[in-house]
N, C-alpha and C. Protein backbone atom coordinates (compact mmCIF):
# COMPACT_ATOMS: atom_id res chain seq x y z
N UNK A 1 0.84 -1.16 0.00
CA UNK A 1 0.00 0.00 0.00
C UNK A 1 0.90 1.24 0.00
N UNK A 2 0.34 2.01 -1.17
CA UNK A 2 1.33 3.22 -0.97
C UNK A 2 1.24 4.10 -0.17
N UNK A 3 2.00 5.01 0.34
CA UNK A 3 1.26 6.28 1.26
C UNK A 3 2.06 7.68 0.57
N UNK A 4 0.84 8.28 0.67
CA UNK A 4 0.98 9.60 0.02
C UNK A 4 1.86 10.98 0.95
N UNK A 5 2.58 11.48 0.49
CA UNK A 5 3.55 11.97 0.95
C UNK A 5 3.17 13.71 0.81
N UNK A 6 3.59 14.42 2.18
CA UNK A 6 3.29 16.07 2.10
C UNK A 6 4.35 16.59 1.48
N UNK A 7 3.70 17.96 1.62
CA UNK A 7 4.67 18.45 0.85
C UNK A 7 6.29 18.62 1.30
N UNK A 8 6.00 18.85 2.74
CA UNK A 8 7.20 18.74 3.76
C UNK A 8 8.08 18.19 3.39
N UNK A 9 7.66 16.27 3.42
CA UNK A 9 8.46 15.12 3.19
C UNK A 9 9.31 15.20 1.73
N UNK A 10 8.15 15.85 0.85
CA UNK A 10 8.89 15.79 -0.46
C UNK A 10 10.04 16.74 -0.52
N UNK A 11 9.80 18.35 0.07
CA UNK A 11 10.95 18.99 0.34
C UNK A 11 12.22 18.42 1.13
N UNK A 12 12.14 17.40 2.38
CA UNK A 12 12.56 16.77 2.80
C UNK A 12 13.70 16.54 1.89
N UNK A 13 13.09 15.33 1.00
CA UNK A 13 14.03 14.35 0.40
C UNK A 13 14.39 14.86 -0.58
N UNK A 14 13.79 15.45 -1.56
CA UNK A 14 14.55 16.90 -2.42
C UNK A 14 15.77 17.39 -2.30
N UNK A 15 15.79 17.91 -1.06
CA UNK A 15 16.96 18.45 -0.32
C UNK A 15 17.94 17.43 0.03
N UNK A 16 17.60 16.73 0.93
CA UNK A 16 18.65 15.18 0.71
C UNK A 16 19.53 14.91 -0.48
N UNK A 17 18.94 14.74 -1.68
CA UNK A 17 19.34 14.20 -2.76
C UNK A 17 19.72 15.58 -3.80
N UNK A 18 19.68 16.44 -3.41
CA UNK A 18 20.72 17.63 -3.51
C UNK A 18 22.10 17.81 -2.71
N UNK A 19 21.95 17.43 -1.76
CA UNK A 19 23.11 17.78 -0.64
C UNK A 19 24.16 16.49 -0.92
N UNK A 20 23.75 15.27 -1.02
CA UNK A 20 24.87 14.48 -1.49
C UNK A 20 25.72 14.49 -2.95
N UNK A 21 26.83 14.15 -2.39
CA UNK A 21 27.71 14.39 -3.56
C UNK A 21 27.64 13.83 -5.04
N UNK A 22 27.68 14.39 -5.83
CA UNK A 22 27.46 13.57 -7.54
C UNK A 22 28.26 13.63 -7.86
N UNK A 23 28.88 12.54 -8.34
CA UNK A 23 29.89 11.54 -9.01
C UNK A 23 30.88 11.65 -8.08
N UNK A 24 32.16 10.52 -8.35
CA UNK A 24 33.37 10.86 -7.29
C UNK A 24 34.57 11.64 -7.75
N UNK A 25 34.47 11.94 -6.79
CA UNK A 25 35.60 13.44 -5.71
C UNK A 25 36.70 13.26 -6.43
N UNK A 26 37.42 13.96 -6.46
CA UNK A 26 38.89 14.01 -7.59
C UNK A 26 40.07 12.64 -6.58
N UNK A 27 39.87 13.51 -5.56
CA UNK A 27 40.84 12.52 -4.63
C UNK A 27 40.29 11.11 -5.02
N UNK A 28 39.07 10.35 -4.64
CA UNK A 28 38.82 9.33 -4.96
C UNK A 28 39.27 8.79 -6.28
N UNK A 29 38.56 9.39 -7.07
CA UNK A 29 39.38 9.27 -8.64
C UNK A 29 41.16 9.08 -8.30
N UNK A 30 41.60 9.64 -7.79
CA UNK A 30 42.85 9.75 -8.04
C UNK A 30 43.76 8.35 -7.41
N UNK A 31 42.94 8.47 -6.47
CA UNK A 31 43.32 6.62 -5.58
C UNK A 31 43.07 5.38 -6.14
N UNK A 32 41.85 5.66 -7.43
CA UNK A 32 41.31 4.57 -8.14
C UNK A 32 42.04 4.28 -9.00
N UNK A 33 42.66 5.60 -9.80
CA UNK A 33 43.43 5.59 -10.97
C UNK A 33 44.67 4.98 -10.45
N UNK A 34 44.95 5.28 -8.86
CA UNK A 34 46.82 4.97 -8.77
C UNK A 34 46.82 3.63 -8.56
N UNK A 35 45.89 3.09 -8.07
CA UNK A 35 45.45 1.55 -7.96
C UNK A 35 45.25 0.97 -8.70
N UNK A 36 44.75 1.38 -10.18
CA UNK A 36 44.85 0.61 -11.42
C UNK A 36 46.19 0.74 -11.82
N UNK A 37 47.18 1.43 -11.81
CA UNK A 37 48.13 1.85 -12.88
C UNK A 37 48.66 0.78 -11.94
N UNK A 38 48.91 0.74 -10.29
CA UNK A 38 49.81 -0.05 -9.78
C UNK A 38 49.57 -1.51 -9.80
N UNK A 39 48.30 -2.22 -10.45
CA UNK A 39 47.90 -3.58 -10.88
C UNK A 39 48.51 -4.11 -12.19
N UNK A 40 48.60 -2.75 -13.24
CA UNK A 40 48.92 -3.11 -14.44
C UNK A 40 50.30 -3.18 -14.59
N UNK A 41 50.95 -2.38 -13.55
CA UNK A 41 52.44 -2.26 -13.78
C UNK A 41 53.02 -3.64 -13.22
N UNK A 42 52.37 -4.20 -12.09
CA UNK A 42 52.58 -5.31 -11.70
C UNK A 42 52.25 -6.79 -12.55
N UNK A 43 51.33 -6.27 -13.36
CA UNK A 43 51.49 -7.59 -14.56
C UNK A 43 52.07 -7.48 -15.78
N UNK A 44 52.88 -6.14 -15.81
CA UNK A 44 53.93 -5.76 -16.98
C UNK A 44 55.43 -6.44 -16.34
N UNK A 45 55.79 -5.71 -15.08
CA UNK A 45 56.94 -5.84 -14.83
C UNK A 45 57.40 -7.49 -15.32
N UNK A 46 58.64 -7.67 -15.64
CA UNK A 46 58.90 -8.82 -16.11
C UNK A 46 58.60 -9.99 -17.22
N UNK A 47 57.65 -9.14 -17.65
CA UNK A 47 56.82 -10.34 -18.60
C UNK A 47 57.54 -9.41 -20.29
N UNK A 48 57.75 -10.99 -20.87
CA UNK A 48 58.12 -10.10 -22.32
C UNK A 48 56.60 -9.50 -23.06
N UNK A 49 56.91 -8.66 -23.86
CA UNK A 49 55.96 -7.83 -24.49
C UNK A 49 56.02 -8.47 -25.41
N UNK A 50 54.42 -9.04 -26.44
CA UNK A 50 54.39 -9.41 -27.64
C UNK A 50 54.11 -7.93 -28.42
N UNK A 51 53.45 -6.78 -28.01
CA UNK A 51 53.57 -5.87 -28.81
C UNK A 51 53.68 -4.44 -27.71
N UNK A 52 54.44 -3.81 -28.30
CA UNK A 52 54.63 -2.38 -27.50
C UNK A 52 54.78 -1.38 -28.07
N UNK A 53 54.55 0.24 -27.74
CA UNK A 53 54.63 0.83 -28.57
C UNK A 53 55.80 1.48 -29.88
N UNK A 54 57.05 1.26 -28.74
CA UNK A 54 58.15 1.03 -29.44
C UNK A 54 58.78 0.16 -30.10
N UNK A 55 59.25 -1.01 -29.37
CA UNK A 55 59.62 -2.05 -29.37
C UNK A 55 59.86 -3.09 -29.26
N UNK A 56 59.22 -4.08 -30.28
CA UNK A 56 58.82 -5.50 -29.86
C UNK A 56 59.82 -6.31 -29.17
N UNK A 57 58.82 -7.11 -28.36
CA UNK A 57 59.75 -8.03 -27.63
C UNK A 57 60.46 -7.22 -26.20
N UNK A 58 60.47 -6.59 -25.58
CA UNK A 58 61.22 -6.01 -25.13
C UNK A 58 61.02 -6.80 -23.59
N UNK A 59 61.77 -6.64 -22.28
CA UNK A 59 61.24 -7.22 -21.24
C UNK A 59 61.20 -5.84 -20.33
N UNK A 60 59.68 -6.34 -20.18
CA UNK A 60 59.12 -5.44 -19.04
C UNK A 60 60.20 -5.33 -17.66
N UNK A 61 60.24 -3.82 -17.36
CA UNK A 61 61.37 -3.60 -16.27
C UNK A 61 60.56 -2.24 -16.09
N UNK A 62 61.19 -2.05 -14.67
CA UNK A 62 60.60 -0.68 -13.82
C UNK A 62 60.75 0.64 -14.82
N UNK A 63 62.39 0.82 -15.62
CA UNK A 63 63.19 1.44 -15.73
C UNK A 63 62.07 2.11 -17.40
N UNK A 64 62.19 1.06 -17.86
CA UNK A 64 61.41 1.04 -19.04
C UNK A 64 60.08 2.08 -18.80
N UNK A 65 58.91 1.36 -17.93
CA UNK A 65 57.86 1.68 -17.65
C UNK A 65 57.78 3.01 -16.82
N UNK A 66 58.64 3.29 -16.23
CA UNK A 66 58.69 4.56 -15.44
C UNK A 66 59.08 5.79 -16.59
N UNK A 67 59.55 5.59 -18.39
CA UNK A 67 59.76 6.52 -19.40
C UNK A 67 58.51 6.91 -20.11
N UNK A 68 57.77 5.88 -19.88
CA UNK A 68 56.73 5.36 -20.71
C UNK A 68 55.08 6.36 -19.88
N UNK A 69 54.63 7.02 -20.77
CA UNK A 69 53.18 7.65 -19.94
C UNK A 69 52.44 6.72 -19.79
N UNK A 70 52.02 6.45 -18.31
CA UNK A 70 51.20 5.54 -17.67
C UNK A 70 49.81 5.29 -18.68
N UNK A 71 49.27 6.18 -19.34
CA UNK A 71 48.49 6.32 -20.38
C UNK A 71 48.68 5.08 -21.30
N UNK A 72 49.71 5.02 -21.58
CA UNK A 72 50.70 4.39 -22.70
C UNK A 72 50.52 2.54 -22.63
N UNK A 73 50.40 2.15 -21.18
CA UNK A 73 50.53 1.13 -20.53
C UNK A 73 49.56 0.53 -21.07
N UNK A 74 48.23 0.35 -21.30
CA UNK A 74 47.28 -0.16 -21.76
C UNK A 74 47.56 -0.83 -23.26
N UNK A 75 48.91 0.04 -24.25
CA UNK A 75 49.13 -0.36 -25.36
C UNK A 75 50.04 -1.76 -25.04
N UNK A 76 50.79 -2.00 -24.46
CA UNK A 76 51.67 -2.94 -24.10
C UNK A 76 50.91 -4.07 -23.91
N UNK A 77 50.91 -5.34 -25.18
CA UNK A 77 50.34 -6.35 -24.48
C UNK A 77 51.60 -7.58 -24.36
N UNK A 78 51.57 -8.31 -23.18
CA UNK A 78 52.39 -9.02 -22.80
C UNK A 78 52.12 -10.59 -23.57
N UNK A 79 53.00 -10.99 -23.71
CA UNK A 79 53.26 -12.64 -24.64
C UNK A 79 52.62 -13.35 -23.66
N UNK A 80 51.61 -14.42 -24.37
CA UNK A 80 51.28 -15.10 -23.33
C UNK A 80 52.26 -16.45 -23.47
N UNK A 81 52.06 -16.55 -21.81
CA UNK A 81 52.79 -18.12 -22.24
C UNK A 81 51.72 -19.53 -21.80
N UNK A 82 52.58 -19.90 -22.23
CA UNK A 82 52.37 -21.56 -22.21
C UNK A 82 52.30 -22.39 -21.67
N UNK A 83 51.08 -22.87 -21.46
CA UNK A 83 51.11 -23.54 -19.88
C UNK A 83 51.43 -25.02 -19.76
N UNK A 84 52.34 -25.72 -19.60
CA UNK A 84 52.96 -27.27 -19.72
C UNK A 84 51.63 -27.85 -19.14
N UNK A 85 50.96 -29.06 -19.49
CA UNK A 85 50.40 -29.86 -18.54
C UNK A 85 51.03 -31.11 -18.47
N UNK A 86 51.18 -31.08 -17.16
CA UNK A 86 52.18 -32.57 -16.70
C UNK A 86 51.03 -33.50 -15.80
N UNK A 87 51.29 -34.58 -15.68
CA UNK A 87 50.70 -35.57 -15.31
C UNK A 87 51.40 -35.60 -14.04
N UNK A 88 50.40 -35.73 -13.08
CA UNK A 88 50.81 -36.38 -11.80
C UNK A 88 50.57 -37.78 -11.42
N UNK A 89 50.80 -38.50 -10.46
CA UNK A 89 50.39 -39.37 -10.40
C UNK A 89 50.34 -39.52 -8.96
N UNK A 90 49.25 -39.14 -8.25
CA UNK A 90 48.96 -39.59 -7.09
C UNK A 90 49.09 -40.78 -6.17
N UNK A 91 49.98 -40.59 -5.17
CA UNK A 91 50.96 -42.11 -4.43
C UNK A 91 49.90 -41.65 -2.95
C-alpha cells in the first residue's frame, strides 16, 4: 500500500538528494586511478611484451615503464605463455 507523501516530506528528500555528492571526488578518482596503474604495472613488470609501442619483444622492467606515460601502458600487451600440462600421479 502506498502512502501519500506532504509536501514537507517531499521537500525533505529533495533536499537530501541535492546535498549528497554527484559523481566521485577528484581525490577518490585519483586513488582509483593509482590503484589501477599499480595492478597493471605489476602484470607488466617482467613479462616479455608481444607488442609495445616502441619495441617489440622487449622485457618489461621498472626502468622502461617509469619513461613510458602511464596512459601508454594499456598499449603494451604481454606474450602469453604456455602452460605445460604434466601428469601427476597420485601415491
Amino acid at each position: 500500500m502506498a502512502v501519500d507523501k506532504d509536501s514537507r516530506a517531499l521537500s525533505i528528500e529533495k533536499a537530501e538528494v541535492r546535498a549528497r555528492p554527484q559523481g566521485i571526488s577528484p581525490i577518490s578518482k585519483r586513488i582509483l586511478e593509482d590503484d589501477l596503474y599499480q595492478r597493471v604495472r605489476g602484470m607488466l613488470v617482467g613479462q616479455t611484451a608481444a607488442g609495445v609501442p616502441e619495441a617489440q619483444g622487449f622485457q618489461g622492467t621498472e626502468e622502461y615503464l617509469n619513461q613510458v606515460p602511464r596512459e601508454e601502458w594499456f598499449e603494451i600487451r604481454a606474450r602469453r605463455r604456455r602452460r605445460q600440462l604434466t601428469a601427476r600421479a597420485d601415491v
